[in-house]
C-alpha atoms as a PDB file:
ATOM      1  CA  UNK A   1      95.874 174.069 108.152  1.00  0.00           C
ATOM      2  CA  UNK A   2      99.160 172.839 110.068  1.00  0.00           C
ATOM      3  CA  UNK A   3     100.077 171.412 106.340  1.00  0.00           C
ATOM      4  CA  UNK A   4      99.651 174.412 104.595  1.00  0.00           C
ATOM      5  CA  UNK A   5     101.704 176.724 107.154  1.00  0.00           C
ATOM      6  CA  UNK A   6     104.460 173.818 107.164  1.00  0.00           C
ATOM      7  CA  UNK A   7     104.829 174.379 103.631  1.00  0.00           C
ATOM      8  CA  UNK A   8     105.355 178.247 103.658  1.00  0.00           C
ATOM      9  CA  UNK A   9     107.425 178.025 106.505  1.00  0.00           C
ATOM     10  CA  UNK A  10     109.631 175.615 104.957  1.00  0.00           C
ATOM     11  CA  UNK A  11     109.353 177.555 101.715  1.00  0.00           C
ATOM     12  CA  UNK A  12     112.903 178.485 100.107  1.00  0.00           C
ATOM     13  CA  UNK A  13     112.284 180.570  96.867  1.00  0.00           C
ATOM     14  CA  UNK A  14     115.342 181.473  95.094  1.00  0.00           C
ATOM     15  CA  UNK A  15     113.895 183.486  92.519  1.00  0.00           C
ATOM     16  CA  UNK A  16     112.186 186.280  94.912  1.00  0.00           C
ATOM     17  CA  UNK A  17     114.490 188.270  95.064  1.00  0.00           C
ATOM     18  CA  UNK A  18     115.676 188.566  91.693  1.00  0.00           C
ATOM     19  CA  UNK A  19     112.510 190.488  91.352  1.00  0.00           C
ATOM     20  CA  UNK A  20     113.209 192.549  94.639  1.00  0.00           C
ATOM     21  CA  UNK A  21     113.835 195.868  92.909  1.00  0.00           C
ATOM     22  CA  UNK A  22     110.409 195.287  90.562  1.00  0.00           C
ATOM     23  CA  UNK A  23     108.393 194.275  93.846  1.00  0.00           C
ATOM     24  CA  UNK A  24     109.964 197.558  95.748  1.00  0.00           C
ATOM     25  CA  UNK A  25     108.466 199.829  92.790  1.00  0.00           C
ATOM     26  CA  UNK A  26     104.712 198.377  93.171  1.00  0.00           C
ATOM     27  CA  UNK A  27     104.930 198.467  97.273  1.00  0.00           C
ATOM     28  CA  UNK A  28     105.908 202.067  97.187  1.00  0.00           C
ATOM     29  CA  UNK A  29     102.967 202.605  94.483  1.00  0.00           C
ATOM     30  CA  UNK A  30     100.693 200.743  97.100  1.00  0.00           C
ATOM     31  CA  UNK A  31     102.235 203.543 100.254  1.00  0.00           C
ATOM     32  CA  UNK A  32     101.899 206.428  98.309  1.00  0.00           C
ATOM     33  CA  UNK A  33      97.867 205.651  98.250  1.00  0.00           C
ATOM     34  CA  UNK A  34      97.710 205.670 101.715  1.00  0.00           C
ATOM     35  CA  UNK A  35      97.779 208.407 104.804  1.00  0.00           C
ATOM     36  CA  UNK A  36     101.444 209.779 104.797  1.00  0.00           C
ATOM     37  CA  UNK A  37     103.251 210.069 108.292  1.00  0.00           C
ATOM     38  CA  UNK A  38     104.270 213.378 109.525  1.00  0.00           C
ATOM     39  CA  UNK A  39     106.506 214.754 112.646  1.00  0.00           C
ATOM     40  CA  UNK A  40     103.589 215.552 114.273  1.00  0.00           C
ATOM     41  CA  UNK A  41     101.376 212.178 112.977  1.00  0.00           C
ATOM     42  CA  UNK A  42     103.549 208.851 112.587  1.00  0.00           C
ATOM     43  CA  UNK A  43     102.197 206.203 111.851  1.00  0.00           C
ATOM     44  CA  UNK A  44     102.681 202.185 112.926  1.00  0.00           C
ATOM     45  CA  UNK A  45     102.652 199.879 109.839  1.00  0.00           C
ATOM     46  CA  UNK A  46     102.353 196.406 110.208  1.00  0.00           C
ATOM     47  CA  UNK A  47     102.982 193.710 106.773  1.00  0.00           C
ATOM     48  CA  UNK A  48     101.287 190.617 107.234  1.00  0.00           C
ATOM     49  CA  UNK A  49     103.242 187.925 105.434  1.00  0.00           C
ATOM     50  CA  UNK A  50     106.305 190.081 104.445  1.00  0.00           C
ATOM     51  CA  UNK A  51     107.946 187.792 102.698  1.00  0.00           C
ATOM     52  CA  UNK A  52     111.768 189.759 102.701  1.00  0.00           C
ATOM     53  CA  UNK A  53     110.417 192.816 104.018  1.00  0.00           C
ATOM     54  CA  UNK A  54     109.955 194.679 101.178  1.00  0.00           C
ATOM     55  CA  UNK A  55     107.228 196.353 101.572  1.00  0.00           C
ATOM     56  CA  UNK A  56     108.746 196.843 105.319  1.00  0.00           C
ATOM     57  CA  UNK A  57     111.758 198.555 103.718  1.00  0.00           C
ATOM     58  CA  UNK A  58     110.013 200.845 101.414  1.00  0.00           C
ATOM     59  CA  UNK A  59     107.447 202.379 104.405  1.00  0.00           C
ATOM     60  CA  UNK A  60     110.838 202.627 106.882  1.00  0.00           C
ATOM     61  CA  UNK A  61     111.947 204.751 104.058  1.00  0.00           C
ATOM     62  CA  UNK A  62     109.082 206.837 103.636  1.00  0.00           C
ATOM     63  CA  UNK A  63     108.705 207.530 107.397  1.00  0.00           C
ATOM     64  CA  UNK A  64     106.457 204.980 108.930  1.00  0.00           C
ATOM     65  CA  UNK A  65     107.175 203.078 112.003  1.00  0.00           C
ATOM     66  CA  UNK A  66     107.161 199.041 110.499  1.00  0.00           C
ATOM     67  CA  UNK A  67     107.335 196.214 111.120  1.00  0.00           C
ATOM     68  CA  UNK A  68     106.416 192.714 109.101  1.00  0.00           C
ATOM     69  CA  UNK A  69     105.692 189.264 110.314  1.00  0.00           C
ATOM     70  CA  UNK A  70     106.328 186.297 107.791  1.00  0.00           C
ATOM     71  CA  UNK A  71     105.916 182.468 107.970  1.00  0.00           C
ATOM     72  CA  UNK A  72     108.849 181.402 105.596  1.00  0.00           C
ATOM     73  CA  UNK A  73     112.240 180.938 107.817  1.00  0.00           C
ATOM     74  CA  UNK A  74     114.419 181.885 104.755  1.00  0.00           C
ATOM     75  CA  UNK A  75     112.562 184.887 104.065  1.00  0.00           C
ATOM     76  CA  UNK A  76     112.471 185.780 107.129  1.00  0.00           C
ATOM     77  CA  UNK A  77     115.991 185.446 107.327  1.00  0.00           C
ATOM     78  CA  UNK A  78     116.678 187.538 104.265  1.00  0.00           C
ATOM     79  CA  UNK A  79     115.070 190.259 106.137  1.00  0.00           C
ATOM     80  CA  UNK A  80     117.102 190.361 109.108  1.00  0.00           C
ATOM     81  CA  UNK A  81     120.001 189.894 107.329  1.00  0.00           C
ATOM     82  CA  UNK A  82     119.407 193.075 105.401  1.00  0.00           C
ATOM     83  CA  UNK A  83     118.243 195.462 109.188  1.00  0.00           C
ATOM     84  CA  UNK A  84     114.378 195.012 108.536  1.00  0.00           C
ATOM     85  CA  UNK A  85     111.980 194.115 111.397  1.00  0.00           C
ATOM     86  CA  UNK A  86     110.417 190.971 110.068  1.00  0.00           C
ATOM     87  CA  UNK A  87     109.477 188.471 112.566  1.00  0.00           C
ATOM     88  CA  UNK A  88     109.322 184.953 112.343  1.00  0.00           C
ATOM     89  CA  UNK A  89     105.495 183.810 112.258  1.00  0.00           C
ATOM     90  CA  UNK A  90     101.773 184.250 111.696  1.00  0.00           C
ATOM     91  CA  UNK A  91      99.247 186.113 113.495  1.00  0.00           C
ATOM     92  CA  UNK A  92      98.386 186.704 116.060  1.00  0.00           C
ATOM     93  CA  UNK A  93     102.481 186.831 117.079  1.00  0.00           C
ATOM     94  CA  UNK A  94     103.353 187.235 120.405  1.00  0.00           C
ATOM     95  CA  UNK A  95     106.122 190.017 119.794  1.00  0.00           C
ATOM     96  CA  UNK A  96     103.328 191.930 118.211  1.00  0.00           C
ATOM     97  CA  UNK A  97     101.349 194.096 120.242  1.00  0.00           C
ATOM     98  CA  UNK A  98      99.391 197.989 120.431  1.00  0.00           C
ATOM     99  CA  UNK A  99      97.524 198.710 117.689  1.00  0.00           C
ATOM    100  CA  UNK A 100      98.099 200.001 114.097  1.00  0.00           C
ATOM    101  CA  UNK A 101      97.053 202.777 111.894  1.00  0.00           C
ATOM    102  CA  UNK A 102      97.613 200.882 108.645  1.00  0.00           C
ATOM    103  CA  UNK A 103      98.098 197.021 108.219  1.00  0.00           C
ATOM    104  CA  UNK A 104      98.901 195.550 104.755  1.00  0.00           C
ATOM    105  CA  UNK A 105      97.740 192.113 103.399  1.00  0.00           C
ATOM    106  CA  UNK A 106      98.937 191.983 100.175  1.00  0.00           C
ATOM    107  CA  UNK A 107      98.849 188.895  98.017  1.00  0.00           C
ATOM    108  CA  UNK A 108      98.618 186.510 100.829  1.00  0.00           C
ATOM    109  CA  UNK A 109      94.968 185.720 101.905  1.00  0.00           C
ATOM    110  CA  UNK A 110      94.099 183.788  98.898  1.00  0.00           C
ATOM    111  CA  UNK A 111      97.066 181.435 100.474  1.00  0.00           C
ATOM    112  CA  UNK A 112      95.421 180.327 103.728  1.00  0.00           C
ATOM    113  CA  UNK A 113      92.754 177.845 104.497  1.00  0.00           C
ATOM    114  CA  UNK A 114      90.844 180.506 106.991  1.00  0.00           C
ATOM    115  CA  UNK A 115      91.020 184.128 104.880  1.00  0.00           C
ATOM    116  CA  UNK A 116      88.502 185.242 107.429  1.00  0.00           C
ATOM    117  CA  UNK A 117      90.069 184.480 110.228  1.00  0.00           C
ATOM    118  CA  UNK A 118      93.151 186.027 109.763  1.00  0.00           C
ATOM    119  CA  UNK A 119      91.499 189.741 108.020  1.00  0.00           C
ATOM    120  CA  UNK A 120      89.534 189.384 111.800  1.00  0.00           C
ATOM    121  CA  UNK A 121      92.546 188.457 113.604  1.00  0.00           C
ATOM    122  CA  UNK A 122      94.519 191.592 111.826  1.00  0.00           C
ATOM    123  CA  UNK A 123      91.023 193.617 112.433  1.00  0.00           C
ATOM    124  CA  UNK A 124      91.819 193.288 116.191  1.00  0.00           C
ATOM    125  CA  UNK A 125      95.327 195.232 115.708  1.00  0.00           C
ATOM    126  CA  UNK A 126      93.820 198.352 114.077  1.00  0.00           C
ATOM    127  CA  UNK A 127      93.646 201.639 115.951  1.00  0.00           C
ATOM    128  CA  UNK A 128      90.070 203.342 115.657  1.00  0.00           C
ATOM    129  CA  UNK A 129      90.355 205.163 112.408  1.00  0.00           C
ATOM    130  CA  UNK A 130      92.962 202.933 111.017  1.00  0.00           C
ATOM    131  CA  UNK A 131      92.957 201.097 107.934  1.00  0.00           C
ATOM    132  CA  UNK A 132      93.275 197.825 106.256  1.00  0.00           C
ATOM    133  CA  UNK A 133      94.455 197.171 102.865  1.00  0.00           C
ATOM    134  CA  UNK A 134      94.071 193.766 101.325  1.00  0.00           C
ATOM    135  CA  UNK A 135      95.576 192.751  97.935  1.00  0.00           C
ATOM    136  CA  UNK A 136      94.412 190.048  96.390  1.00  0.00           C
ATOM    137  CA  UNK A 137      93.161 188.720  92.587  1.00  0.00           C
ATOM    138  CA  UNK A 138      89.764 189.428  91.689  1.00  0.00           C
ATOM    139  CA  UNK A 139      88.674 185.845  89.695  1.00  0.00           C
ATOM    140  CA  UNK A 140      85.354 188.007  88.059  1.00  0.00           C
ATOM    141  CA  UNK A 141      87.710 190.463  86.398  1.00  0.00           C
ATOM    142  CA  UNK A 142      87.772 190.852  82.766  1.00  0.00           C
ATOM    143  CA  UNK A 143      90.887 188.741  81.939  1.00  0.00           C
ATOM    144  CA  UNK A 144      90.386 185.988  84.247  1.00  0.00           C
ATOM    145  CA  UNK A 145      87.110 185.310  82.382  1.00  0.00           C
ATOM    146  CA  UNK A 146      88.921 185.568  78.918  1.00  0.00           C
ATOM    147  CA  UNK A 147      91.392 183.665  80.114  1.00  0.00           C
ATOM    148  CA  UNK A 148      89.518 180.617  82.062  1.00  0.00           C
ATOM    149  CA  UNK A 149      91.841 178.050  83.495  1.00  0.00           C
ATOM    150  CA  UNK A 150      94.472 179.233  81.706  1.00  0.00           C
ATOM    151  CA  UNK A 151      94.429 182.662  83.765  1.00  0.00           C
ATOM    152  CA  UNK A 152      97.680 183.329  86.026  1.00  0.00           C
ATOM    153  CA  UNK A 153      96.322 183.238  89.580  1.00  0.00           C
ATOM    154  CA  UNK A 154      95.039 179.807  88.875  1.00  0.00           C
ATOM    155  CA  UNK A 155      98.040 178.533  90.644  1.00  0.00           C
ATOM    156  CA  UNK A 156      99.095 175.410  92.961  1.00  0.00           C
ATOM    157  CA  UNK A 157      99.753 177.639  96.052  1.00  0.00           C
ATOM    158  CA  UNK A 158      96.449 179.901  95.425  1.00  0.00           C
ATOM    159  CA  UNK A 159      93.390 178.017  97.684  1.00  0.00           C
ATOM    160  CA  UNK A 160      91.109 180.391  97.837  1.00  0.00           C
ATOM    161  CA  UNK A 161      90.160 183.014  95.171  1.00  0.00           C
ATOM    162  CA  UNK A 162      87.624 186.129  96.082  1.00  0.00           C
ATOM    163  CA  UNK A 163      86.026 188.393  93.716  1.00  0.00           C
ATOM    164  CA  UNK A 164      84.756 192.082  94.814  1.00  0.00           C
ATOM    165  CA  UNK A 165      81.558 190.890  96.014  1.00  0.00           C
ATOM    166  CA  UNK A 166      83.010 187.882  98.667  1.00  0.00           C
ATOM    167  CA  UNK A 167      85.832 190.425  99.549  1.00  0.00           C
ATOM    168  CA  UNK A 168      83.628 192.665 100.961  1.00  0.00           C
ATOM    169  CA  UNK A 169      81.641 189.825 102.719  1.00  0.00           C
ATOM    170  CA  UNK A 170      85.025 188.848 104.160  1.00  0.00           C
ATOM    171  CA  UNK A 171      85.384 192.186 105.429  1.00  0.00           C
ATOM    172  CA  UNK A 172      82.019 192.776 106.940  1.00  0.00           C
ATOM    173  CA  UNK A 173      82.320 189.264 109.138  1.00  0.00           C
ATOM    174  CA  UNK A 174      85.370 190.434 110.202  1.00  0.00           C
ATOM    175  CA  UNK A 175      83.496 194.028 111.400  1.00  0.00           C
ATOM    176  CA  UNK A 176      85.420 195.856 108.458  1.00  0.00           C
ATOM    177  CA  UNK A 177      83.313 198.209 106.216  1.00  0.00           C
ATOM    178  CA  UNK A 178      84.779 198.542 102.664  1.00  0.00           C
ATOM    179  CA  UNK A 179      86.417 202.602 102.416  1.00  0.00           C
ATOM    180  CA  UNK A 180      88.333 202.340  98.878  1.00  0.00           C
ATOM    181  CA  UNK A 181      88.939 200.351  95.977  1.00  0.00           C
ATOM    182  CA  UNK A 182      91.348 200.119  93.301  1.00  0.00           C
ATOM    183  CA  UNK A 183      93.686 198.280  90.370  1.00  0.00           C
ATOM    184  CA  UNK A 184      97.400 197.830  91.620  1.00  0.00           C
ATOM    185  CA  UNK A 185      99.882 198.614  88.894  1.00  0.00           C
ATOM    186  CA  UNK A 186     102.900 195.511  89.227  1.00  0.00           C
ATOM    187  CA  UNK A 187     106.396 196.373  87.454  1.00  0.00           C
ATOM    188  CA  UNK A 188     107.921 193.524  85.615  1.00  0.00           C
ATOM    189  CA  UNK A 189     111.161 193.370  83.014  1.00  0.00           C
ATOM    190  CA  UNK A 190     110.094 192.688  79.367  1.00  0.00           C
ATOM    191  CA  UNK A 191     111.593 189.650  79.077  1.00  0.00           C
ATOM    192  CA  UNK A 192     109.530 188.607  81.710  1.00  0.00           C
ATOM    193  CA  UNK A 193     106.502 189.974  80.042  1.00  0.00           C
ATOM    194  CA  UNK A 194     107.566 188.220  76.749  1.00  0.00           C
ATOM    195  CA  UNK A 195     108.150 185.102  78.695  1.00  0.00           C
ATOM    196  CA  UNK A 196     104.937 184.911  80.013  1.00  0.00           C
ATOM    197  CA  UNK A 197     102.839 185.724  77.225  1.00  0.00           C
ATOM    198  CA  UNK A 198     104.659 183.343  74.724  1.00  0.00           C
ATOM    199  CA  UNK A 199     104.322 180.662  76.671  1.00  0.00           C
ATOM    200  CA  UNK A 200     100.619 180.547  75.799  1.00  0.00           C
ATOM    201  CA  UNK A 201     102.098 180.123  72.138  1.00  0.00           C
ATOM    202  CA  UNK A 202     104.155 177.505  70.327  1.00  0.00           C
ATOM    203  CA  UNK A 203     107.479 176.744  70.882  1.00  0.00           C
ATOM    204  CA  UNK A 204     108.706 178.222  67.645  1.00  0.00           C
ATOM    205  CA  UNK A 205     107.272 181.520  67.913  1.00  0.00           C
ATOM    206  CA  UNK A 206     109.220 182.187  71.365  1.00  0.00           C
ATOM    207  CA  UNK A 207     111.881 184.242  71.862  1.00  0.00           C
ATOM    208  CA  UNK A 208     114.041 186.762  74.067  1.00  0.00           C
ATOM    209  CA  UNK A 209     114.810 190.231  74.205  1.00  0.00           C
ATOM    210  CA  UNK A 210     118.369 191.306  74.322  1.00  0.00           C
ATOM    211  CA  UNK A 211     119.338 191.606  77.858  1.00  0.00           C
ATOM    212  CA  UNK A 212     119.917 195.619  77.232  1.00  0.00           C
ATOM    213  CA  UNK A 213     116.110 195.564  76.380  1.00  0.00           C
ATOM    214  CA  UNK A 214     114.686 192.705  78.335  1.00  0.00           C
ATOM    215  CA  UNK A 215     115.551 194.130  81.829  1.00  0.00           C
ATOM    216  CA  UNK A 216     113.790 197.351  81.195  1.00  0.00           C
ATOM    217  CA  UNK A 217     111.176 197.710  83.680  1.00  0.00           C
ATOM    218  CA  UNK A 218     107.653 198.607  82.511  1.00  0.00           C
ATOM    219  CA  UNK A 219     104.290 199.053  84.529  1.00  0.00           C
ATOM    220  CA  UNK A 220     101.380 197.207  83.733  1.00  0.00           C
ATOM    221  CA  UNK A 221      98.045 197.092  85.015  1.00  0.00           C
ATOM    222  CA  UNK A 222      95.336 194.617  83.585  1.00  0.00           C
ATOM    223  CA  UNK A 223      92.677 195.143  86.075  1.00  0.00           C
ATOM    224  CA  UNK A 224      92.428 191.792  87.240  1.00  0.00           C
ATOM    225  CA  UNK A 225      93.556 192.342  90.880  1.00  0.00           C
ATOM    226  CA  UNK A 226      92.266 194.158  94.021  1.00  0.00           C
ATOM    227  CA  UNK A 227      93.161 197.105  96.462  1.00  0.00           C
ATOM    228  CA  UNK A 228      90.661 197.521  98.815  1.00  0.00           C
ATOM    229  CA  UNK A 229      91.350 199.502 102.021  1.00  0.00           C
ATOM    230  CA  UNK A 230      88.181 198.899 104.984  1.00  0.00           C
ATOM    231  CA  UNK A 231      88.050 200.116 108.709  1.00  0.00           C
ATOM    232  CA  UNK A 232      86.343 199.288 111.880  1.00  0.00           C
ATOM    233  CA  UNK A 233      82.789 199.561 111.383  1.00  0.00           C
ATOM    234  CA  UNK A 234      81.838 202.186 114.334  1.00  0.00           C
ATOM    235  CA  UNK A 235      79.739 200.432 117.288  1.00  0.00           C
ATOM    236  CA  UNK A 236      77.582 203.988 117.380  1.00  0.00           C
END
């Protein structure tokens, strides 16, 4: 485990945030689907492994009360740097305390050794009736089975993979019941697109998109992901 968290917190990754106005598009998507603060109703946020703060960023905007906690030092950094309340670390963090309405996993538990342990450890920081939303990649969705090993998520830094089944067992022996679930929508420039899909071709049949056209932004949603939001499960 102490190997694993080593390597994220020693993680330096360049390339993040070139993509930092794509990722801002799909964590607003993700906030608009849940509760909305209000004068009379805020609400405390927290981002479990917030990378740069991102998500952070875009729920400050919107009105929530946020804050992120992330394991990578230069991330971390990144986030300070730019005013957002990321804080160096995993849970449970001792700068972190009260409890939240909404708390965010996204992309991040099919990175640690103990998935369980840390949707139970985030469990602990939710108010009564507030939520938990975990992103993750569902590996019985359509395309990962057309796909096989050549699918995506099957990746070096992914350990664990869930599908909606073990999700929801994950969330039960952590005392979560399942509320919602859903297909995130990610944002990504053509070229990148083109890129990606291309390289499952032969070298002579790649190419690029002019940079006019290749930085266009475009949704895209192939179903092979996860939203689920859960809650306490009432001791009544």
């Amino acid at each position: 485990m102490m190997d694993v968290l080593q390597f994220y917190e020693d993680m330096d990754d360049p390339g993040y945030e070139e993509t930092r106005e794509q990722r801002a598009l799909q964590e607003r998507a993700l906030l608009k689907c849940l509760p909305q603060p209000t004068a009379s109703k805020p609400l405390r946020l927290l981002d479990v492994g917030a990378g740069s703060g991102i998500l952070v960023e875009e729920a400050l905007e919107m009105g929530f009360d946020a804050i992120g906690v992330e394991p990578s030092q230069s991330l971390q950094e990144t986030a300070n740097d730019l005013g957002i309340p990321v804080l160096k670390g995993v849970l449970p963090h001792p700068e972190i305390s009260g409890k939240f309405d909404l708390i965010t996993i996204v992309d991040v538990i099919e990175h640690v050794p103990d998935p369980v342990g840390l949707i139970a450890t985030a469990a602990e920081l939710l108010s009564e009736n507030g939520t938990l939303i975990v992103v993750t990649p569902d590996r019985l969705s359509l395309v990962a089975r057309l796909m096989g090993r050549r699918w995506w998520h099957y990746r070096v830094a992914h350990i664990g993979y869930f599908d909606p089944k073990t999700l929801n067992f994950a969330l039960e022996r952590a005392n979560l019941r399942q509320t919602e679930f859903r297909r995130p929508t990610w944002y990504f420039p053509i070229n990148y697109l083109v890129e990606r899909t291309l390289s499952y071709f032969p070298k002579w049949m790649r190419f690029k998109f002019p940079d006019f056209i290749g930085q266009l932004v475009v949704p895209l949603n192939l179903r092979d992901s996860m939203i689920v939001g859960a809650q306490k499960i009432s001791k009544d």
